[in-house]
N, C-alpha and C. Protein backbone atom coordinates (compact mmCIF):
# COMPACT_ATOMS: atom_id res chain seq x y z
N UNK A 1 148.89 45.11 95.84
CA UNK A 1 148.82 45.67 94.50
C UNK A 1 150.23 45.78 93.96
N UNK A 2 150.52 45.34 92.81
CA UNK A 2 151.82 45.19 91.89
C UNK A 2 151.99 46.85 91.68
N UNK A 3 153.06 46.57 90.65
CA UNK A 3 153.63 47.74 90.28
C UNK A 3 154.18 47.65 89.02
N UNK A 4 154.16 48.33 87.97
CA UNK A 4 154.57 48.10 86.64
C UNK A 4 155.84 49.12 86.57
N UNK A 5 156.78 48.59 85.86
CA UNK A 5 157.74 49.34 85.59
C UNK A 5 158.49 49.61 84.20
N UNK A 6 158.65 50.76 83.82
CA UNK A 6 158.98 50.90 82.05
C UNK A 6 160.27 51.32 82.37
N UNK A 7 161.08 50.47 81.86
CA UNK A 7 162.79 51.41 81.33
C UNK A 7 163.26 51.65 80.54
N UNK A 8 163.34 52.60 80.20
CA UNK A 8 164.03 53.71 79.18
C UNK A 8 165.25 54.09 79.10
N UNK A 9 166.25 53.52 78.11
CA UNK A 9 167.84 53.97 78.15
C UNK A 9 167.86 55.07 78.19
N UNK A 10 169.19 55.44 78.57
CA UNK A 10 169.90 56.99 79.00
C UNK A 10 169.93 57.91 77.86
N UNK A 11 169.79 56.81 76.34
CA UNK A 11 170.05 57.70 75.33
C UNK A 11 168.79 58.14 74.95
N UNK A 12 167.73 57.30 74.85
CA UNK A 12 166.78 57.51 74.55
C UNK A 12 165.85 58.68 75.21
N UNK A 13 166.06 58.55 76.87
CA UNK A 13 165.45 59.96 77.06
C UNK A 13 166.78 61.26 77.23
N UNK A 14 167.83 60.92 76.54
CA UNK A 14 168.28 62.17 76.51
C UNK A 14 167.74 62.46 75.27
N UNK A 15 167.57 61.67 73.80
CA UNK A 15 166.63 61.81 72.78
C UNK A 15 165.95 63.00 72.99
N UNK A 16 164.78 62.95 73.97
CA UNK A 16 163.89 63.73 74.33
C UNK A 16 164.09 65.08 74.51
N UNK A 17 162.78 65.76 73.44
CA UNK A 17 163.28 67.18 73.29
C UNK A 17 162.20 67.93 74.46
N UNK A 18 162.55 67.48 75.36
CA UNK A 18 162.21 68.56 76.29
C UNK A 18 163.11 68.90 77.84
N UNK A 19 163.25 69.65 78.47
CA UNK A 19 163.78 70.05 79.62
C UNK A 19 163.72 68.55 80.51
N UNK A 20 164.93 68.49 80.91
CA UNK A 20 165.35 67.06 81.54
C UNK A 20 164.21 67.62 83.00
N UNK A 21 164.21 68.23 83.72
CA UNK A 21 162.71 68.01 84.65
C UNK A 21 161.53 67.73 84.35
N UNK A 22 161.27 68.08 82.56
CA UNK A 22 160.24 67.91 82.52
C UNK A 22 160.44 66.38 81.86
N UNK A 23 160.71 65.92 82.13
CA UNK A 23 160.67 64.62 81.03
C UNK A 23 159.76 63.59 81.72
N UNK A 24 160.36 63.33 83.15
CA UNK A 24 158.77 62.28 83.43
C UNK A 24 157.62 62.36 83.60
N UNK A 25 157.34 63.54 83.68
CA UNK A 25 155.93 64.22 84.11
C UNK A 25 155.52 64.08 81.86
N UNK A 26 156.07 64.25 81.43
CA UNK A 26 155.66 65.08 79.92
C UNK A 26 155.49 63.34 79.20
N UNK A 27 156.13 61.97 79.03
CA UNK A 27 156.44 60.91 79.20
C UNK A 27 154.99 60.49 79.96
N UNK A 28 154.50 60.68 81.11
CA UNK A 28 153.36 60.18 81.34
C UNK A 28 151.79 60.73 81.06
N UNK A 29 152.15 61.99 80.59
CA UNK A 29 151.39 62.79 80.23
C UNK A 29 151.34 62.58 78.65
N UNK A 30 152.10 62.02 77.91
CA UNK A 30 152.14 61.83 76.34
C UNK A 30 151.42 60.17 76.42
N UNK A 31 152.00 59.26 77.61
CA UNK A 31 151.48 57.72 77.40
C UNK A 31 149.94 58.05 77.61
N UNK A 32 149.50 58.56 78.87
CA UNK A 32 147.77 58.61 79.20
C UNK A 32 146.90 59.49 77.95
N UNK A 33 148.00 60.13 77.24
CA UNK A 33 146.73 60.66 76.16
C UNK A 33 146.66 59.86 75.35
N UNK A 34 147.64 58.81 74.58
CA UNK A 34 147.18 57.63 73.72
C UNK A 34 146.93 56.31 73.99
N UNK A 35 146.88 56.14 74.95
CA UNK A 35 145.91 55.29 75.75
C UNK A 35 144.42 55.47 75.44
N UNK A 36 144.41 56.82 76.11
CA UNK A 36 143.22 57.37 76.14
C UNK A 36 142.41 57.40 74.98
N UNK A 37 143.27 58.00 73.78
CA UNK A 37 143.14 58.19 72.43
C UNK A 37 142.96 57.04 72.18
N UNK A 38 143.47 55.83 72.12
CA UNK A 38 142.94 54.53 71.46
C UNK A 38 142.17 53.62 72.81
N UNK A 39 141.23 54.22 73.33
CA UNK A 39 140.29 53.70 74.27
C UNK A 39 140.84 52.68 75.12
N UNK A 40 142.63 52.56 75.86
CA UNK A 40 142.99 51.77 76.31
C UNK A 40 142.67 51.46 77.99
N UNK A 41 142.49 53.04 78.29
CA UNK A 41 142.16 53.65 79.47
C UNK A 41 141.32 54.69 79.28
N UNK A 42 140.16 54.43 80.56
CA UNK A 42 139.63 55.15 80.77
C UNK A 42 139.93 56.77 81.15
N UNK A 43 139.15 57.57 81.54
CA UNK A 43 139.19 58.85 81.22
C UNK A 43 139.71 58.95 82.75
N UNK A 44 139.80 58.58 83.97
CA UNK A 44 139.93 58.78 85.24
C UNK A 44 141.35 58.28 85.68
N UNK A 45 141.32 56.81 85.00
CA UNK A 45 142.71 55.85 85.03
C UNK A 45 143.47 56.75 84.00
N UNK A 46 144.00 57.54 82.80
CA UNK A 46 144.67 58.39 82.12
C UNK A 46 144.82 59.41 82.63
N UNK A 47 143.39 60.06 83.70
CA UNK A 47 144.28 61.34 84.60
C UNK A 47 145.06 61.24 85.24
N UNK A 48 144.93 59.85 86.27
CA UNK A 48 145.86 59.59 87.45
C UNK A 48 147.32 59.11 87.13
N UNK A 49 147.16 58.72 85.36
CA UNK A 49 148.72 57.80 84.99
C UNK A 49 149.70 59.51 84.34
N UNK A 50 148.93 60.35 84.25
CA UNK A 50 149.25 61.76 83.88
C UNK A 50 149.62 62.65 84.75
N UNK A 51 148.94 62.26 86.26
CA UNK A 51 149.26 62.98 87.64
C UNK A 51 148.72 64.02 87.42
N UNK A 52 147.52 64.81 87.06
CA UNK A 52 147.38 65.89 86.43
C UNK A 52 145.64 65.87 87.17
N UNK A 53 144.83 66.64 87.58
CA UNK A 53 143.68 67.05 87.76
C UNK A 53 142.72 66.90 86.62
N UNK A 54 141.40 66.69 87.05
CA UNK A 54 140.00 66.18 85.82
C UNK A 54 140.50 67.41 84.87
N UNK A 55 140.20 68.66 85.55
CA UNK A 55 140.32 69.93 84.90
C UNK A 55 141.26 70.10 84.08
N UNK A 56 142.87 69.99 84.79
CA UNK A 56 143.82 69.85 83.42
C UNK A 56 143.89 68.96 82.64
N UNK A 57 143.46 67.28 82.92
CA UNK A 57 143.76 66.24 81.89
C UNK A 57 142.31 66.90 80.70
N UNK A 58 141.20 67.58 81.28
CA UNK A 58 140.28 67.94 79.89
C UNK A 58 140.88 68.70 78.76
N UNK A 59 142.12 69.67 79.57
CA UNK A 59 142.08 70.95 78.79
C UNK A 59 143.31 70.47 77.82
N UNK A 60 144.71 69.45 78.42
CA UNK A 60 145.50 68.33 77.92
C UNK A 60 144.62 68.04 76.41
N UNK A 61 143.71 66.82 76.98
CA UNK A 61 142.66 66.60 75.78
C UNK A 61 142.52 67.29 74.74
N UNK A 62 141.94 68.56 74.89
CA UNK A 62 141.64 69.47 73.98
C UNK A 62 142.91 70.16 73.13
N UNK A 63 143.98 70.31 73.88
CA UNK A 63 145.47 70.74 73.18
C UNK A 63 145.91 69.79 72.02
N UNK A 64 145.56 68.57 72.60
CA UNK A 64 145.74 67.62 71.78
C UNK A 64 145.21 67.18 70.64
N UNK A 65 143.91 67.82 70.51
CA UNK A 65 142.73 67.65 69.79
C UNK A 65 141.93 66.23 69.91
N UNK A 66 141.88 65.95 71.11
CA UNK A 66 141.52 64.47 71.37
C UNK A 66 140.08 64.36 71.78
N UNK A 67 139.12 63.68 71.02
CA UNK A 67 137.80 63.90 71.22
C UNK A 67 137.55 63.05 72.82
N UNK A 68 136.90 63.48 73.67
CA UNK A 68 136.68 63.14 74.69
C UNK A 68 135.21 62.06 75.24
N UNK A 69 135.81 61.18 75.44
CA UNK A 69 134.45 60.29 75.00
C UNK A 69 133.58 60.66 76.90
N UNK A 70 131.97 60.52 76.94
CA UNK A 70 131.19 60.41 77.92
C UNK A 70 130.77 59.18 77.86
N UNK A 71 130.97 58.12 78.83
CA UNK A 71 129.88 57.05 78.99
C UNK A 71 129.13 57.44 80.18
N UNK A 72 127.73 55.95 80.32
CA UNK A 72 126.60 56.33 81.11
C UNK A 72 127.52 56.34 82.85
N UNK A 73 128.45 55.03 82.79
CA UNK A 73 128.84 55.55 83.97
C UNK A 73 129.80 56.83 83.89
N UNK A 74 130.13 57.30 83.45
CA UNK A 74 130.69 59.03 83.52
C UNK A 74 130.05 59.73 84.35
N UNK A 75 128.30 59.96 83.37
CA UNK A 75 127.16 60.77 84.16
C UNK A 75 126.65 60.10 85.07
N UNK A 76 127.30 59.25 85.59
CA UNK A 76 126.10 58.26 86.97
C UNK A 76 126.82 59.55 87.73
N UNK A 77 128.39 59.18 87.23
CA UNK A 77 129.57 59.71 88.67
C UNK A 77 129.12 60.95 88.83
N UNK A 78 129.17 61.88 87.71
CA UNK A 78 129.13 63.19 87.96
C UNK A 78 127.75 63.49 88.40
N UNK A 79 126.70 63.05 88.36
CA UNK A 79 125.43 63.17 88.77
C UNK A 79 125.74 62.83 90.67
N UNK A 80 126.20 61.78 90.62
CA UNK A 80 126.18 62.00 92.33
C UNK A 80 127.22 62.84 92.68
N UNK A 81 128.31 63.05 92.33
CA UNK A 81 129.17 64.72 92.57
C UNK A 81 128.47 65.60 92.40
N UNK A 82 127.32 65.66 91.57
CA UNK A 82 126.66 66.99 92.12
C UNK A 82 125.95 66.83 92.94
N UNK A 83 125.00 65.62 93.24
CA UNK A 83 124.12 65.70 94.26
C UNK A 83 125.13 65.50 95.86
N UNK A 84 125.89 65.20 95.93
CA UNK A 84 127.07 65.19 97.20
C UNK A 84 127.44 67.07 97.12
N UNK A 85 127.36 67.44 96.56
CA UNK A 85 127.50 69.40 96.17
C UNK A 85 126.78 70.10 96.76
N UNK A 86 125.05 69.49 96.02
CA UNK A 86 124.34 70.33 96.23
C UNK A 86 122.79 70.22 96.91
């Protein structure tokens, strides 16, 4: 499996108005929500490019005001997570 790589000049993320720790975490967390937002990635592939849990990438979503789409495979998944539950 490859590996994709984005580089970003020194000026450009000093640009960035947020706390230099937070910058790559906030940077992948800003790319997976408009992705997401323009249906580039799925809802599972945008948590994992965010590093962030189902639970926080929903609540992300919602900060954002980003309508959260369900497809049928969504509820297949979560239907057997619950039946693997319960």
């Amino acid at each position: 499996m490859g590996k994709m790589v984005l580089e970003i000049s020194d000026e450009l993320a000093e640009a960035l108005r947020v706390p230099p720790e937070e910058k790559l975490a906030r940077l992948r967390q800003e790319l997976a929500v408009r992705l997401y937002q323009k249906g580039l990635l799925p809802f599972g592939k945008a948590r994992e490019l965010a590093g962030m849990s189902k639970w926080k990438f929903h609540v992300l979503l919602g900060d954002e005001g980003i309508v959260r789409r369900y497809d049928v495979e969504e509820l297949k998944e979560d239907l057997r997570t619950l039946e693997a539950l319960g």
